[in-house]
Protein backbone atom coordinates (compact mmCIF):
# COMPACT_ATOMS: atom_id res chain seq x y z
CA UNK A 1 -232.15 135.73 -113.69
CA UNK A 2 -229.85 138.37 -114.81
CA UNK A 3 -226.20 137.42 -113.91
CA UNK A 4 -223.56 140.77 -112.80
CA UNK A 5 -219.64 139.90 -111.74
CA UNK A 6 -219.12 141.68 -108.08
CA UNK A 7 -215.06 141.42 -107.32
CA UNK A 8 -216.50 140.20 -103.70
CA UNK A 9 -219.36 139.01 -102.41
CA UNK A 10 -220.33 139.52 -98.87
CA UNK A 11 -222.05 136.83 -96.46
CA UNK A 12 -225.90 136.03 -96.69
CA UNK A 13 -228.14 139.02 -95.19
CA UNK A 14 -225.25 141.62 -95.98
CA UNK A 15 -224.94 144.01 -98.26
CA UNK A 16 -222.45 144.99 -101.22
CA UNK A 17 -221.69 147.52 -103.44
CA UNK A 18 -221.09 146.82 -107.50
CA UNK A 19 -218.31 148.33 -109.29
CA UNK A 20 -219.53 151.49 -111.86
CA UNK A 21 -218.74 149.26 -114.68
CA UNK A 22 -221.28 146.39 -113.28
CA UNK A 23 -223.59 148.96 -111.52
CA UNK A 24 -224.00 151.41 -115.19
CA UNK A 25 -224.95 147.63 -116.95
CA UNK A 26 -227.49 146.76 -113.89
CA UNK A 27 -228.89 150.12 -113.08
CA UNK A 28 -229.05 151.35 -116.59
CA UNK A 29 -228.70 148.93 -119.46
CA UNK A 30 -230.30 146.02 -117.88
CA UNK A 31 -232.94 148.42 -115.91
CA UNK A 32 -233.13 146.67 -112.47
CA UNK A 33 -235.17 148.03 -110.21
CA UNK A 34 -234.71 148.30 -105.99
CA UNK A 35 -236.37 145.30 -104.36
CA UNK A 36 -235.29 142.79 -107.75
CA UNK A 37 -233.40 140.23 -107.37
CA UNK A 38 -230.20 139.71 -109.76
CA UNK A 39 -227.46 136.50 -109.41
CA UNK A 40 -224.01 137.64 -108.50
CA UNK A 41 -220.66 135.84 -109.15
CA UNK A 42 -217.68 136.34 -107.98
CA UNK A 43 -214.99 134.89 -111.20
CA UNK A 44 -213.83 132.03 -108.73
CA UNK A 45 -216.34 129.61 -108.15
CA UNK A 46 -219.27 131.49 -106.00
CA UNK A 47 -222.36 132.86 -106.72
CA UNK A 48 -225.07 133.97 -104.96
CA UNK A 49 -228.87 135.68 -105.14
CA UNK A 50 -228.65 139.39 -104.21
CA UNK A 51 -231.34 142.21 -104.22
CA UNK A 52 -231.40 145.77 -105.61
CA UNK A 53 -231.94 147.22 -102.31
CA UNK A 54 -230.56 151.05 -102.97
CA UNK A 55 -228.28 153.26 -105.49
CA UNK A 56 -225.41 155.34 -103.84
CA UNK A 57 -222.49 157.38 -105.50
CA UNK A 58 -223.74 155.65 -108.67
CA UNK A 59 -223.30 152.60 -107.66
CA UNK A 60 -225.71 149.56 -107.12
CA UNK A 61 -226.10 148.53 -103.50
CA UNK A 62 -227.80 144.49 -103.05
CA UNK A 63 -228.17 142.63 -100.46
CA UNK A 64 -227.11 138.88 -100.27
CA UNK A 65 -230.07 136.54 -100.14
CA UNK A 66 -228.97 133.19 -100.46
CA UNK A 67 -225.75 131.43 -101.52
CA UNK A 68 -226.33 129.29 -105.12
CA UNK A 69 -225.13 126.10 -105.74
CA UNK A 70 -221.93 126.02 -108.21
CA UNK A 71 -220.32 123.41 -109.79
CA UNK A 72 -216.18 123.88 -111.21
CA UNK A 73 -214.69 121.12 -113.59
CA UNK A 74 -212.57 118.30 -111.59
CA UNK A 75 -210.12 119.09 -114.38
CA UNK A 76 -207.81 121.48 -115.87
CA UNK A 77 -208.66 122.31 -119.85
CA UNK A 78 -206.40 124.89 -120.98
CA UNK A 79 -207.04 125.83 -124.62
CA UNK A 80 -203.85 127.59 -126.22
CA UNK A 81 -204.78 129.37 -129.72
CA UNK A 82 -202.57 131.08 -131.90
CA UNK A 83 -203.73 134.33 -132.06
CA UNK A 84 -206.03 135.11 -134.91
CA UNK A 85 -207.79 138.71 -136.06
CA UNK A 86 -209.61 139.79 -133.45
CA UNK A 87 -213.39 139.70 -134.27
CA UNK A 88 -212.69 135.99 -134.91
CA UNK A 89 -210.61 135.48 -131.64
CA UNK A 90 -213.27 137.30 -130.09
CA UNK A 91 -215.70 134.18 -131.11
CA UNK A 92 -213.27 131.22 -130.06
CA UNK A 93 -212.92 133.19 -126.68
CA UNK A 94 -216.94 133.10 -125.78
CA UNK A 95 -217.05 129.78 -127.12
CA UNK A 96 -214.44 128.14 -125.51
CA UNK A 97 -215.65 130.06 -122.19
CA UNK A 98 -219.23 128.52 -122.46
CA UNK A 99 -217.27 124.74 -123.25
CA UNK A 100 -215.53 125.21 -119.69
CA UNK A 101 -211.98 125.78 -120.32
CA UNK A 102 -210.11 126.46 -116.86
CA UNK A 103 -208.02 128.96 -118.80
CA UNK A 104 -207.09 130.72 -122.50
CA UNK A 105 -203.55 131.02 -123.61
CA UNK A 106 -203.35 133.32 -126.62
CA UNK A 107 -199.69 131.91 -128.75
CA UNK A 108 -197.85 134.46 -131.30
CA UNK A 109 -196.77 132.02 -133.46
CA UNK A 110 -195.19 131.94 -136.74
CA UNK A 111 -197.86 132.48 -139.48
CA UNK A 112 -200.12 134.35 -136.84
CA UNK A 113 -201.13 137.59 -138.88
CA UNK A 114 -202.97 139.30 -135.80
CA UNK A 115 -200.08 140.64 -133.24
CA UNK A 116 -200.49 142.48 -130.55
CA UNK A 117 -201.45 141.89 -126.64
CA UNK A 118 -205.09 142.49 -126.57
CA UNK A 119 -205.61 141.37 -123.08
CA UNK A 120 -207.82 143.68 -121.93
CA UNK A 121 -209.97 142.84 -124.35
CA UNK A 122 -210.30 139.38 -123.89
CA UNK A 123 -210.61 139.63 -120.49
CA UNK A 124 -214.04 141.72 -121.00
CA UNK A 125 -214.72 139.09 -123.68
CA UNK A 126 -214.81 135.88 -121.20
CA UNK A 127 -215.85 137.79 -118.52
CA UNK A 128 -218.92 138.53 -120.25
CA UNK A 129 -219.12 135.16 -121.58
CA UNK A 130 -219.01 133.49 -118.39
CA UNK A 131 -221.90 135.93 -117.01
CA UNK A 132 -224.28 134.52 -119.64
CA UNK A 133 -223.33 131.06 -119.73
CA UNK A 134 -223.93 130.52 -116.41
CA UNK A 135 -220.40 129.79 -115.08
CA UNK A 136 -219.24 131.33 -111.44
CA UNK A 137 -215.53 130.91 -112.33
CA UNK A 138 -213.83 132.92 -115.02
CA UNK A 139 -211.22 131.49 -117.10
CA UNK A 140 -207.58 132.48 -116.65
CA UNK A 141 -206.20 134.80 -119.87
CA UNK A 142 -202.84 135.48 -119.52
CA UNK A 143 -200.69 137.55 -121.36
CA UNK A 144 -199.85 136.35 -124.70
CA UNK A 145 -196.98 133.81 -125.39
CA UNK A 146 -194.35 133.42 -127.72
CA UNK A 147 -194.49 129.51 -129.57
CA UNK A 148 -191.54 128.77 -127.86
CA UNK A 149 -193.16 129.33 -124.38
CA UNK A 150 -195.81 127.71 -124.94
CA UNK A 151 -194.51 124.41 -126.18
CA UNK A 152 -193.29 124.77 -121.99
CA UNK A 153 -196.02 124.54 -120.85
CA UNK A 154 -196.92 121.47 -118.27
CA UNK A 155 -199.80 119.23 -118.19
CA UNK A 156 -200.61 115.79 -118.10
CA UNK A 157 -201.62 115.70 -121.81
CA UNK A 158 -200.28 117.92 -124.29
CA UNK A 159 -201.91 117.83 -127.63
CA UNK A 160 -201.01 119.79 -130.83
CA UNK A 161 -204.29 119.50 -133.57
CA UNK A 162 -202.54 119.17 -137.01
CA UNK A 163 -204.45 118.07 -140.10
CA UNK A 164 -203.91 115.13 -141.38
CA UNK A 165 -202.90 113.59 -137.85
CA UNK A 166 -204.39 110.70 -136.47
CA UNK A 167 -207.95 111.38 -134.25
CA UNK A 168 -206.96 110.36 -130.86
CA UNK A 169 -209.03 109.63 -127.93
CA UNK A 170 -210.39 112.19 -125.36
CA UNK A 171 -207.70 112.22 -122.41
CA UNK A 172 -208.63 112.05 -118.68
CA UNK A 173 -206.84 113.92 -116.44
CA UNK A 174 -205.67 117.59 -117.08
CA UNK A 175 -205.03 118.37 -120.79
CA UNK A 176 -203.72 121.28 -122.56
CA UNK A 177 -205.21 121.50 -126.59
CA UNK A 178 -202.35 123.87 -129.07
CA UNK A 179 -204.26 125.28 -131.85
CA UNK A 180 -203.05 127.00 -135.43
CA UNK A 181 -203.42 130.25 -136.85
CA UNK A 182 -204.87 130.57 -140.03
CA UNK A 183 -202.17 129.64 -142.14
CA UNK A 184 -201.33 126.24 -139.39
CA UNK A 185 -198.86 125.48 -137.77
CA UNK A 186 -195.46 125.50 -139.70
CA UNK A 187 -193.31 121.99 -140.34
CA UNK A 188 -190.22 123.52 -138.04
CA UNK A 189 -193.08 124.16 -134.88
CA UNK A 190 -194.71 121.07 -135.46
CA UNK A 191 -191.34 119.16 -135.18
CA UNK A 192 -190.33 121.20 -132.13
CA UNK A 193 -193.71 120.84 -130.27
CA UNK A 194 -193.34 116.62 -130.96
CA UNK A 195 -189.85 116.66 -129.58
CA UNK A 196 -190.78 118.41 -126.42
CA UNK A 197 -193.39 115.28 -125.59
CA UNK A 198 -196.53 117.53 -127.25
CA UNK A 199 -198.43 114.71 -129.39
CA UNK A 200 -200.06 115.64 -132.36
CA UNK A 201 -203.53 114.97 -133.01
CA UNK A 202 -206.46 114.97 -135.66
CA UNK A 203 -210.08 116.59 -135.99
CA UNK A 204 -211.40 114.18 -138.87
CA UNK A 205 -211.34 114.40 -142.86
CA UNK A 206 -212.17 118.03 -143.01
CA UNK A 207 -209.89 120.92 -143.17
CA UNK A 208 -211.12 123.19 -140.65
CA UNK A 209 -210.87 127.10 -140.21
CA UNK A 210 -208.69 127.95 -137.02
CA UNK A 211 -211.92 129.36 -135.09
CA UNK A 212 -214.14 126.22 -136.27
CA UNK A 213 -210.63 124.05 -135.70
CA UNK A 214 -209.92 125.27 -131.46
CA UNK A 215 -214.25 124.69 -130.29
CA UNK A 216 -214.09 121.15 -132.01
CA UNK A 217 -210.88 120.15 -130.42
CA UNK A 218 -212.29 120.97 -126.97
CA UNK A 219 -215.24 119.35 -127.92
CA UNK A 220 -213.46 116.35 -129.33
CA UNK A 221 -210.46 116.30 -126.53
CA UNK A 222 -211.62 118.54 -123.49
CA UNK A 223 -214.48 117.40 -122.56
């Protein structure tokens, strides 16, 4: 069933109208037709089963069926990445959407060669992600952080991945995962991440690209 993000949804038997963004991708690129039924989700946990019941002003006008089952994490997993070029930050952002994370922190750190707050743009990249993954909540993005910042931030696990460090086991309990740019992590952040309580952590024998480097620390540490 084909999945649109309404900004509210309205009780069961009621109807709603999409946003022109949402209603252009339903009513045009998608092709729904009145009387078809479409999922909804409102980015915080809800989702229900609407139908196409009328188009007015442009916009698509549905009807909530029924409610839908969701199901959020019993844990924060916040992935912080350094921020890389952005087709490739584009691919760690669907991917760590579609692993779960509760939220996306994007670091400017030292060696990071992509600059730049591109939040709009991720936002439409996870938001999109989460519509075809299945998920009813939409991870947080915030804007992006200096190194410094980020080394604040609070969790009940921090973990920094730096190659050659030991592989550690997965963490209960809220964790937050730091991730390189392309060039790493340099000695001087490394040092000042370990002395404000971050510990720093392994992802096997392999030197691993920064994209390929952030999915298998969530898969190795946040899951």
């Amino acid at each position: 069933m084909r999945r649109f993000l309404a900004k509210e949804l309205a009780r069961e038997g009621e109807c709603l109208s999409l946003g022109s963004a949402e209603s252009h991708h339903l009513l045009r690129v998608t092709g729904i037709a009145p009387g078809e039924h479409v999922e909804l989700f409102d980015g915080s946990g809800r989702s229900c089963r609407a139908e196409l019941v009328s188009v007015e002003g442009g916009e698509a006008v549905l009807r909530v069926v029924t409610y839908l089952e969701t199901s959020i994490p019993d844990r924060n997993v916040l992935l912080l990445m350094a921020q890389l070029r952005a087709s490739t930050m584009d691919g760690v952002l669907r991917m760590a959407t579609e692993l779960g994370v509760s939220g996306i922190q994007v670091v400017q750190a030292e060696r990071c060669v992509a600059q730049g707050d591109k939040r709009d743009r991720w936002v439409r990249v996870v938001t999109a992600a989460t519509g075809q993954c299945g998920r009813a909540d939409v991870p947080v993005v915030p804007v992006p952080v200096s190194m410094e910042k980020a080394l604040s931030q609070e969790q009940a696990t921090r973990l920094i991945c730096v190659p050659g460090a030991p592989v550690a086991p997965a963490p209960d309990g809220d964790v937050a995962i730091l991730v390189g740019p392309e060039g790493g992590f340099t000695d001087a952040e490394v040092s000042q991440a370990t002395a404000m309580g971050w510990t720093p952590v392994g992802l096997g024998a392999s030197i691993l690209r920064a994209d390929t480097a952030a999915i298998a620390a969530l898969v190795r540490y946040g899951s």
